[in-house]
C-alpha atoms as a PDB file:
ATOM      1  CA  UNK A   1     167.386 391.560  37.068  1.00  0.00           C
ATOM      2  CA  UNK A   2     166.218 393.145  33.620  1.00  0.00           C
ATOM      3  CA  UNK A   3     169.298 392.766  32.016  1.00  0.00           C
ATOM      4  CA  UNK A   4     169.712 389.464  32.655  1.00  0.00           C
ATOM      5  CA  UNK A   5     166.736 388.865  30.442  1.00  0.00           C
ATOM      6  CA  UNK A   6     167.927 390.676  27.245  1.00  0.00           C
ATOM      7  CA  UNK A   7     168.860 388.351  24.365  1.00  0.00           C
ATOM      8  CA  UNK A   8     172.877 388.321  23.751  1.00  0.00           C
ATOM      9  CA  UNK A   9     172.864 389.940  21.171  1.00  0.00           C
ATOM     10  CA  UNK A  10     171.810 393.849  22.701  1.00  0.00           C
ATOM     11  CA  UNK A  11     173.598 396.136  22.640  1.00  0.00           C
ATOM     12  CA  UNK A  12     173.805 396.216  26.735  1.00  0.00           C
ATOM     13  CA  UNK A  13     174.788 392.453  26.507  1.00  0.00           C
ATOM     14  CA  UNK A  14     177.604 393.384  23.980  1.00  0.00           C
ATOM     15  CA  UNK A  15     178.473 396.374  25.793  1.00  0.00           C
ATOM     16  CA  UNK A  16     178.834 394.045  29.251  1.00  0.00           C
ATOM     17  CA  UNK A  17     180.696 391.825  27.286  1.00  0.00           C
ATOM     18  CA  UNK A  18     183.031 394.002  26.042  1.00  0.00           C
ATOM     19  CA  UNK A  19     184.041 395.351  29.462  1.00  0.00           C
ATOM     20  CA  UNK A  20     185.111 391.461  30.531  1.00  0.00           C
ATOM     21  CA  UNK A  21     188.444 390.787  31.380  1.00  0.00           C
ATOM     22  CA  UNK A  22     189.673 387.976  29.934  1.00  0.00           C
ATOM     23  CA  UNK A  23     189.888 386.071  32.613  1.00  0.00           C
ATOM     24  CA  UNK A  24     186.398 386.412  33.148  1.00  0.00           C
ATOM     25  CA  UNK A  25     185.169 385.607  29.594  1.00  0.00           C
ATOM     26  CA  UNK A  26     186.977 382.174  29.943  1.00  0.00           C
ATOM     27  CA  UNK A  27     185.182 381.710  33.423  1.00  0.00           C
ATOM     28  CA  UNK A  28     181.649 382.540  31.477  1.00  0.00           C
ATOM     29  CA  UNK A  29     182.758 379.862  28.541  1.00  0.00           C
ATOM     30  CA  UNK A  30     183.369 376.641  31.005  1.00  0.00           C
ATOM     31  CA  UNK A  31     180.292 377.638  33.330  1.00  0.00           C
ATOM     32  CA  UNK A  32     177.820 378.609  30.088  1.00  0.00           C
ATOM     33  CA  UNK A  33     175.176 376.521  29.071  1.00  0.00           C
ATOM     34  CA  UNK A  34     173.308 377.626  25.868  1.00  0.00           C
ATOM     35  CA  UNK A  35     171.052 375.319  25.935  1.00  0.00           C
ATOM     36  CA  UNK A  36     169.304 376.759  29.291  1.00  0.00           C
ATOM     37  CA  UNK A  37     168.924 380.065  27.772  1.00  0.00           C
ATOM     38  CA  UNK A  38     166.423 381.449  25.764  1.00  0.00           C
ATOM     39  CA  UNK A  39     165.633 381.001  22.172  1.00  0.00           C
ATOM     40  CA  UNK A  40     164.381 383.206  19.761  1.00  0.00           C
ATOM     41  CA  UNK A  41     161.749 381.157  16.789  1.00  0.00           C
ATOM     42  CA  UNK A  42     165.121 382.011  14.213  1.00  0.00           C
ATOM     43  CA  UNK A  43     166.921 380.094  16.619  1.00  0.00           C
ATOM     44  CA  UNK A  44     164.630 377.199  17.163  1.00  0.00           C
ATOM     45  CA  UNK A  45     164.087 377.087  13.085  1.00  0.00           C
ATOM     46  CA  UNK A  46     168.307 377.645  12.903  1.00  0.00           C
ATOM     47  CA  UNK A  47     168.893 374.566  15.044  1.00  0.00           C
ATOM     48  CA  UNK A  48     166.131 372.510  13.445  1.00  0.00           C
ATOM     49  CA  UNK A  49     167.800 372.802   9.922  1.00  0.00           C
ATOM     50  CA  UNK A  50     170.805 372.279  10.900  1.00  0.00           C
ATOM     51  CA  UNK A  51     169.245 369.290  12.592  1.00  0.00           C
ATOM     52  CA  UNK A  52     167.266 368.636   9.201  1.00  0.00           C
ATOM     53  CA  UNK A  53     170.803 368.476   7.332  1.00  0.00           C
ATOM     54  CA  UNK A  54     172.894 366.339   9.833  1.00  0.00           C
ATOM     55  CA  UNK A  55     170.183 363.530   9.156  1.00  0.00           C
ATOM     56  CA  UNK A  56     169.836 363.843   5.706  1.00  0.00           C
ATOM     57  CA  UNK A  57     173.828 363.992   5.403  1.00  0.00           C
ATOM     58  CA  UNK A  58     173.143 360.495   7.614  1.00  0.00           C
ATOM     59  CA  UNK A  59     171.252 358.781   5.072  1.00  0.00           C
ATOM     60  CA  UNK A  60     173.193 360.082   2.509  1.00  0.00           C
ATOM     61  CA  UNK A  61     176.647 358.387   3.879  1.00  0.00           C
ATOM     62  CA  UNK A  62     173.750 354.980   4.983  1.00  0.00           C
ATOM     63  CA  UNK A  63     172.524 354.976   1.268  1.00  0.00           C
ATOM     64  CA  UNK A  64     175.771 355.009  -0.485  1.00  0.00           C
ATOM     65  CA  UNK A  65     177.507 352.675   2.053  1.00  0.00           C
ATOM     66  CA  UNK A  66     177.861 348.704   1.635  1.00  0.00           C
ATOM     67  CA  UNK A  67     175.745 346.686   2.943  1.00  0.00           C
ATOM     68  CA  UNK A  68     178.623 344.745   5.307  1.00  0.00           C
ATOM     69  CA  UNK A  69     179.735 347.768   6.286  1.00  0.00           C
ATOM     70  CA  UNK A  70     179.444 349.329   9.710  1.00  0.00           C
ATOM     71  CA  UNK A  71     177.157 352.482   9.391  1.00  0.00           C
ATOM     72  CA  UNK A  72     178.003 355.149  11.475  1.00  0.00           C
ATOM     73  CA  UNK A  73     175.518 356.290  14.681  1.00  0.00           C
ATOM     74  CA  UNK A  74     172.479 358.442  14.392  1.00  0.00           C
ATOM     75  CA  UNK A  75     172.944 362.491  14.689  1.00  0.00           C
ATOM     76  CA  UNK A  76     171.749 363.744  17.842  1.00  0.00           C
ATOM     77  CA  UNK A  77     169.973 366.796  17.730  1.00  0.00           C
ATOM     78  CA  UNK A  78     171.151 369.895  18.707  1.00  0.00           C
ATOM     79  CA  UNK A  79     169.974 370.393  22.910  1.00  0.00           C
ATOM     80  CA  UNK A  80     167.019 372.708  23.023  1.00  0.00           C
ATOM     81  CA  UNK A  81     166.182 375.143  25.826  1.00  0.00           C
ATOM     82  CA  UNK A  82     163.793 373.573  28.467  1.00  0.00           C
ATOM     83  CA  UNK A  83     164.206 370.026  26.236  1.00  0.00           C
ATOM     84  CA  UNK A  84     165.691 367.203  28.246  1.00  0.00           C
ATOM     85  CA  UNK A  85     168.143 365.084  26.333  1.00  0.00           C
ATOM     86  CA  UNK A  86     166.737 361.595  24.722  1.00  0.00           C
ATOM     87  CA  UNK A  87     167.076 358.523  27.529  1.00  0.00           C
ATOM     88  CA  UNK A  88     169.651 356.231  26.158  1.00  0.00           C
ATOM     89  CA  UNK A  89     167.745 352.901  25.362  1.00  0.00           C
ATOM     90  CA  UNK A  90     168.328 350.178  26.977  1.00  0.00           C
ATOM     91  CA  UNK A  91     171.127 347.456  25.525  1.00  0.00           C
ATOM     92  CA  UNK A  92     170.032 343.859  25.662  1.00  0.00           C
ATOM     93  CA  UNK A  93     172.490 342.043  28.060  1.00  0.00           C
ATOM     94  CA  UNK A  94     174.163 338.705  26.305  1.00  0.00           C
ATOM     95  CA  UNK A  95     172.083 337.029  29.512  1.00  0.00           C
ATOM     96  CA  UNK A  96     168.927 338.549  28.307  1.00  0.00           C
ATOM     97  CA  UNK A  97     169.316 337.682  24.957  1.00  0.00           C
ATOM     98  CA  UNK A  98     169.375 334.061  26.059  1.00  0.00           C
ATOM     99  CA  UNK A  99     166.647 334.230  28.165  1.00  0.00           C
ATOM    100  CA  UNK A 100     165.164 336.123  25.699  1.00  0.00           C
ATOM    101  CA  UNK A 101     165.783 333.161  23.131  1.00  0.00           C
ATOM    102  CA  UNK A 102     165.160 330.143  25.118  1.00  0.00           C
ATOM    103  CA  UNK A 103     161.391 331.741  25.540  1.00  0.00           C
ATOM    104  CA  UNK A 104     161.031 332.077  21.785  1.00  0.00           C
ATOM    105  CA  UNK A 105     161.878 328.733  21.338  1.00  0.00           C
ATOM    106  CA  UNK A 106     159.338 327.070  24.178  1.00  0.00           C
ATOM    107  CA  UNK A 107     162.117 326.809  26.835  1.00  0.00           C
ATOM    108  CA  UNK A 108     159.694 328.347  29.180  1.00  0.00           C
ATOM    109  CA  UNK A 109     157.560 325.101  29.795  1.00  0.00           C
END
């Protein structure tokens, strides 16, 4: 139970590691999921500049491309431990949209 709490990076994790077959590495990379373990601050401050940089690399490319051009989608940030992922926002139906427009323009009455 201890060891399961050590960071990766011991040397009782690296050792464990180590004695893996491969077969059983490639079983621990399809069922991993980083983002459920533990982070260290480095590793919160790690993934927040590499956050940092993916949106100003996205302004960058927005800034220096036309306006009539298609601008390519936000970053998403990089899954934090205990964080749940952003809820997709809702997309405004072609049906809404004419509801949506016949109220703006006193079709409600």
């Amino acid at each position: 139970m201890l060891i399961q709490h050590l960071p990766p990076e011991s040397a009782t994790m690296t050792a464990l590691r180590n004695a893996m077959s491969d077969k059983e590495l490639a079983e621990q990379a399809e069922q991993g999921e980083p983002e459920k373990a533990r982070w260290s601050q480095l590793e919160q401050l790690t993934a927040l500049n590499a956050d940092l940089l993916k949106q100003v690399i996205f302004v960058l490319i927005c800034a220096n491309t036309e306006s009539k051009s298609k601008r390519p989608k936000p970053p998403e940030p990089i899954a934090r431990p205990g964080a749940k992922p952003p809820k997709p926002k809702a997309q405004l139906s072609e049906n809404s949209a004419n509801v949506l427009f016949d109220l703006i323009n006193g079709g409600a009455a």
